[in-house]
N, C-alpha and C. Protein backbone atom coordinates (compact mmCIF):
# COMPACT_ATOMS: atom_id res chain seq x y z
N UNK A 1 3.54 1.06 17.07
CA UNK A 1 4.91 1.06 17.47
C UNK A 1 5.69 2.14 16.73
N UNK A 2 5.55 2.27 15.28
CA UNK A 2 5.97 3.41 14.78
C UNK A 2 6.02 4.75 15.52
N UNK A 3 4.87 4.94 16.11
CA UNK A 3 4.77 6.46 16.56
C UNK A 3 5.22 6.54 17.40
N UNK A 4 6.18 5.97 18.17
CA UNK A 4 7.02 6.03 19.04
C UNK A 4 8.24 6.22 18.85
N UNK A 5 8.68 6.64 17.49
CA UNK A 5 9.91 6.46 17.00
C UNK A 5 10.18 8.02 16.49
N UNK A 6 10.99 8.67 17.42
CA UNK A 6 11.46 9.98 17.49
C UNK A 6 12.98 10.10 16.64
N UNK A 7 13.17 11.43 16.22
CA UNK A 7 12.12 12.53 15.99
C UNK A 7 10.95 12.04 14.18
N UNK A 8 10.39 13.10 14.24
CA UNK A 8 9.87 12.25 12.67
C UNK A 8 10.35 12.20 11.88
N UNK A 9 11.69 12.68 11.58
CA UNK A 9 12.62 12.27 10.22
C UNK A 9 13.50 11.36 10.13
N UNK A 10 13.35 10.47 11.33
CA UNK A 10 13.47 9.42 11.62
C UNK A 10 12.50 8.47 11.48
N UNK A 11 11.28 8.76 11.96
CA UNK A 11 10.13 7.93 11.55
C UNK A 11 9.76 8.13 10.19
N UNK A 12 9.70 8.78 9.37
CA UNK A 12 9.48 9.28 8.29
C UNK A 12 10.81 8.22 7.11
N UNK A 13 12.02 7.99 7.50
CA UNK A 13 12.82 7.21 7.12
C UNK A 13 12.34 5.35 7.53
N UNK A 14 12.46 4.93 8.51
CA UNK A 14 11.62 4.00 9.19
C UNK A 14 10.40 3.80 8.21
N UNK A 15 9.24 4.61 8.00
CA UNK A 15 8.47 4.17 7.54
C UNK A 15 8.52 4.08 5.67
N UNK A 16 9.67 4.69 4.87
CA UNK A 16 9.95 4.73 3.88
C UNK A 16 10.61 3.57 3.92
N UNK A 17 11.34 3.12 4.56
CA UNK A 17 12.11 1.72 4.57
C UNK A 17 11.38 0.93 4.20
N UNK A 18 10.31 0.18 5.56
CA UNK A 18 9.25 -0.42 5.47
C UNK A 18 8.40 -0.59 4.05
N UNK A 19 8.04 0.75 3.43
CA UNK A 19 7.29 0.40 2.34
C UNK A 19 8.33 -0.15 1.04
N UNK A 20 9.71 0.50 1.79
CA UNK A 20 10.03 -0.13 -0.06
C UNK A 20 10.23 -1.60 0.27
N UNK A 21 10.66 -1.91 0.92
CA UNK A 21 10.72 -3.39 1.42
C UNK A 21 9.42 -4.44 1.56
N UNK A 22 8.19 -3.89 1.26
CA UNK A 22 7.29 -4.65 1.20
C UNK A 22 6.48 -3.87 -0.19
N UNK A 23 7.20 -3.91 -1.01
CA UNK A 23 7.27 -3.65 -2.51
C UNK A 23 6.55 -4.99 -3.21
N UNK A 24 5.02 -4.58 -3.63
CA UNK A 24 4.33 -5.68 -4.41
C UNK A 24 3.89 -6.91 -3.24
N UNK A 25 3.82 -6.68 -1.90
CA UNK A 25 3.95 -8.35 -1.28
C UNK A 25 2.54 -8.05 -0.53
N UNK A 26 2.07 -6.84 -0.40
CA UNK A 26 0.63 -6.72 0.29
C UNK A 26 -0.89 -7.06 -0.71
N UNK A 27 -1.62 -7.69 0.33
CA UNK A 27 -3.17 -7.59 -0.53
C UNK A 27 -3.54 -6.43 -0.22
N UNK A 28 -4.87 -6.45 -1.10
CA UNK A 28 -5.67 -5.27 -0.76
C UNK A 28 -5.95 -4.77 0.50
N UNK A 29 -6.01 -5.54 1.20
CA UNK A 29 -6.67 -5.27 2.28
C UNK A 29 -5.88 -4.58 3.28
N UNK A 30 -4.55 -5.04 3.48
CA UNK A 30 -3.26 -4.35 3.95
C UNK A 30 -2.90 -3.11 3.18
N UNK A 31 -2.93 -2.76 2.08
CA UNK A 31 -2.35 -1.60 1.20
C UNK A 31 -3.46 -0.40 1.84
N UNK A 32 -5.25 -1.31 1.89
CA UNK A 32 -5.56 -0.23 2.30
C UNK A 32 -5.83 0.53 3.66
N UNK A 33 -4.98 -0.70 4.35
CA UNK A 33 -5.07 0.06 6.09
C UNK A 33 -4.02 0.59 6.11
N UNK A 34 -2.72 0.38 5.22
CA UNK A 34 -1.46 1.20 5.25
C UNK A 34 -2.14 2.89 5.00
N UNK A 35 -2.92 2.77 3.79
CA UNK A 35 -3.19 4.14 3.23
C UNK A 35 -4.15 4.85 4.27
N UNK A 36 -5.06 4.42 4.86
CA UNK A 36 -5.86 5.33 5.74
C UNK A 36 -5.23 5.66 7.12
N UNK A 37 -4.07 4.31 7.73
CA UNK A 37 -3.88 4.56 8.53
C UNK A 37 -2.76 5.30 8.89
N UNK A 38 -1.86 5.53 7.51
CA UNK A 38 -0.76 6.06 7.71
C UNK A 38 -0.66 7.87 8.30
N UNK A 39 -1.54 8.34 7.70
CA UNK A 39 -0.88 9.96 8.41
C UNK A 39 -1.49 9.91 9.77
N UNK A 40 -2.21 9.10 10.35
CA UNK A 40 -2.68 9.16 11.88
C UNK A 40 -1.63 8.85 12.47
N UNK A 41 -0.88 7.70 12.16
CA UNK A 41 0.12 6.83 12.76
C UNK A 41 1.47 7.61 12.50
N UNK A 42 1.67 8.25 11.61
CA UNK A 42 2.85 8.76 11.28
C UNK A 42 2.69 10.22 11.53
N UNK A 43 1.65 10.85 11.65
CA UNK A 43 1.92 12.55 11.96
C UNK A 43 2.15 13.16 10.99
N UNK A 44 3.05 13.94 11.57
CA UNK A 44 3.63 14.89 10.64
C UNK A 44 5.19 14.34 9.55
N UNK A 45 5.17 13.29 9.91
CA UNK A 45 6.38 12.60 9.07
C UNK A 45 5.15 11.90 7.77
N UNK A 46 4.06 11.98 7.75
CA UNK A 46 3.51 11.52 6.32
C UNK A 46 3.69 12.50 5.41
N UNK A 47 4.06 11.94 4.19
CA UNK A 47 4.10 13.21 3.10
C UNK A 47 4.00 12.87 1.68
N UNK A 48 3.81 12.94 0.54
CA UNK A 48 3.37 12.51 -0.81
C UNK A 48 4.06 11.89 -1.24
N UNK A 49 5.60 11.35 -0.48
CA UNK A 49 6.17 10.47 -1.16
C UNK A 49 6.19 9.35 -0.37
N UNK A 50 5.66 9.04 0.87
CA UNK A 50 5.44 7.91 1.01
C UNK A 50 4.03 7.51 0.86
N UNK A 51 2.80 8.56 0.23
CA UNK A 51 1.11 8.32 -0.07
C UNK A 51 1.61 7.54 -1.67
N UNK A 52 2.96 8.46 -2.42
CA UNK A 52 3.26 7.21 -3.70
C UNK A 52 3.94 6.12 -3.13
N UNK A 53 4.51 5.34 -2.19
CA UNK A 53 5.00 4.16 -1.81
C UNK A 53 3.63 3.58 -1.94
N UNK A 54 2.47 3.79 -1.10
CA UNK A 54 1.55 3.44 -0.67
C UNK A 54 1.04 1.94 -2.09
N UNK A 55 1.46 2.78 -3.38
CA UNK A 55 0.31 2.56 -4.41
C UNK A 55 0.87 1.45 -4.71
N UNK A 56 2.51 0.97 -4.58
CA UNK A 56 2.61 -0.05 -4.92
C UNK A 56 2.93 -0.68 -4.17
N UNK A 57 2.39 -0.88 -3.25
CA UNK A 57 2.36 -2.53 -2.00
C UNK A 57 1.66 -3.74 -2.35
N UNK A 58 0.61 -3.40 -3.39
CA UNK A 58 -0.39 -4.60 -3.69
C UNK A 58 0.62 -4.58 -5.69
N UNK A 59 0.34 -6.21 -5.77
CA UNK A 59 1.27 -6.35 -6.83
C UNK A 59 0.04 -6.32 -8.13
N UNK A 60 0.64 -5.80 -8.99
CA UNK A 60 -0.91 -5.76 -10.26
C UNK A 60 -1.11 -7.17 -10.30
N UNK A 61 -2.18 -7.24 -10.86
CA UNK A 61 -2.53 -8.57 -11.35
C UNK A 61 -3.13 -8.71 -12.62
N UNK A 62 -3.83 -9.73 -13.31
CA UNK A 62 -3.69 -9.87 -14.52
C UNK A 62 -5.02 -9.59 -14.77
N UNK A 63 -5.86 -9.43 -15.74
CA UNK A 63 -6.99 -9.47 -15.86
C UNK A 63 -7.74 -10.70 -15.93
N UNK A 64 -8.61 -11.16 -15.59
CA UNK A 64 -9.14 -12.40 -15.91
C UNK A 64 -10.03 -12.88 -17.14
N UNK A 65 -10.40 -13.24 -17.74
CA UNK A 65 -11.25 -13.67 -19.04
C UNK A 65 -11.81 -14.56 -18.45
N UNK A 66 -13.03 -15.22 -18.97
CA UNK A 66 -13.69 -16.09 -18.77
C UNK A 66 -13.89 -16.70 -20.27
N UNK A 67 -13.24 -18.18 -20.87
CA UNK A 67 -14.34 -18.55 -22.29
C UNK A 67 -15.26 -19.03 -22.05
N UNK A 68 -15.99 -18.59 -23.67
CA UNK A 68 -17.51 -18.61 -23.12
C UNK A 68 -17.61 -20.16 -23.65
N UNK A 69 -18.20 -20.43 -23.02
CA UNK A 69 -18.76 -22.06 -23.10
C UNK A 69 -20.12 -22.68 -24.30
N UNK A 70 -20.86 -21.66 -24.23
CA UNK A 70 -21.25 -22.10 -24.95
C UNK A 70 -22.21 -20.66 -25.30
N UNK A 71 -22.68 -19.78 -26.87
CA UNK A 71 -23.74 -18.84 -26.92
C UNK A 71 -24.87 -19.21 -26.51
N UNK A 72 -25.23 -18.07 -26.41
CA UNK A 72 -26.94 -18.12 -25.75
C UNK A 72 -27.24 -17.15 -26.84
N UNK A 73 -28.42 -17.85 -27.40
CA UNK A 73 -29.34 -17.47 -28.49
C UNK A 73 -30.49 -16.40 -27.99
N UNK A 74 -30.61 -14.99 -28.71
CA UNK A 74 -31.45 -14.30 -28.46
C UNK A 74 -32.89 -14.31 -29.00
């Protein structure tokens, strides 16, 4: 539906909207069809400042630890 949205500095606004507005709320899996699919879908309105929107759609997360339960003897 985007690429229907003339001229591209219009779409190019449109799709800068979009990403800041879904700031931290995507999984992986969405962040990474945004990123491959975006300069197909967007043309010539993709450009390095919305490839940096891109990076933060998925929200960090924490690292995980595991305690250890019990050693294992070598």
């Amino acid at each position: 539906m985007l690429r229907y949205v003339q001229p591209p500095a219009k779409r190019h606004k449109v799709a800068k909207m979009w990403l800041r507005y879904n700031y931290q709320k995507c999984g992986y899996g969405a962040t990474l069809y945004v990123r491959n699919q975006g300069p197909r879908v967007l043309g010539t309105a993709w450009d390095t400042k919305l490839l940096l929107l891109t990076w933060e759609l998925q929200a960090p997360t924490a690292i995980k630890t595991q305690a250890v339960k019990k050693k294992r003897r070598i």
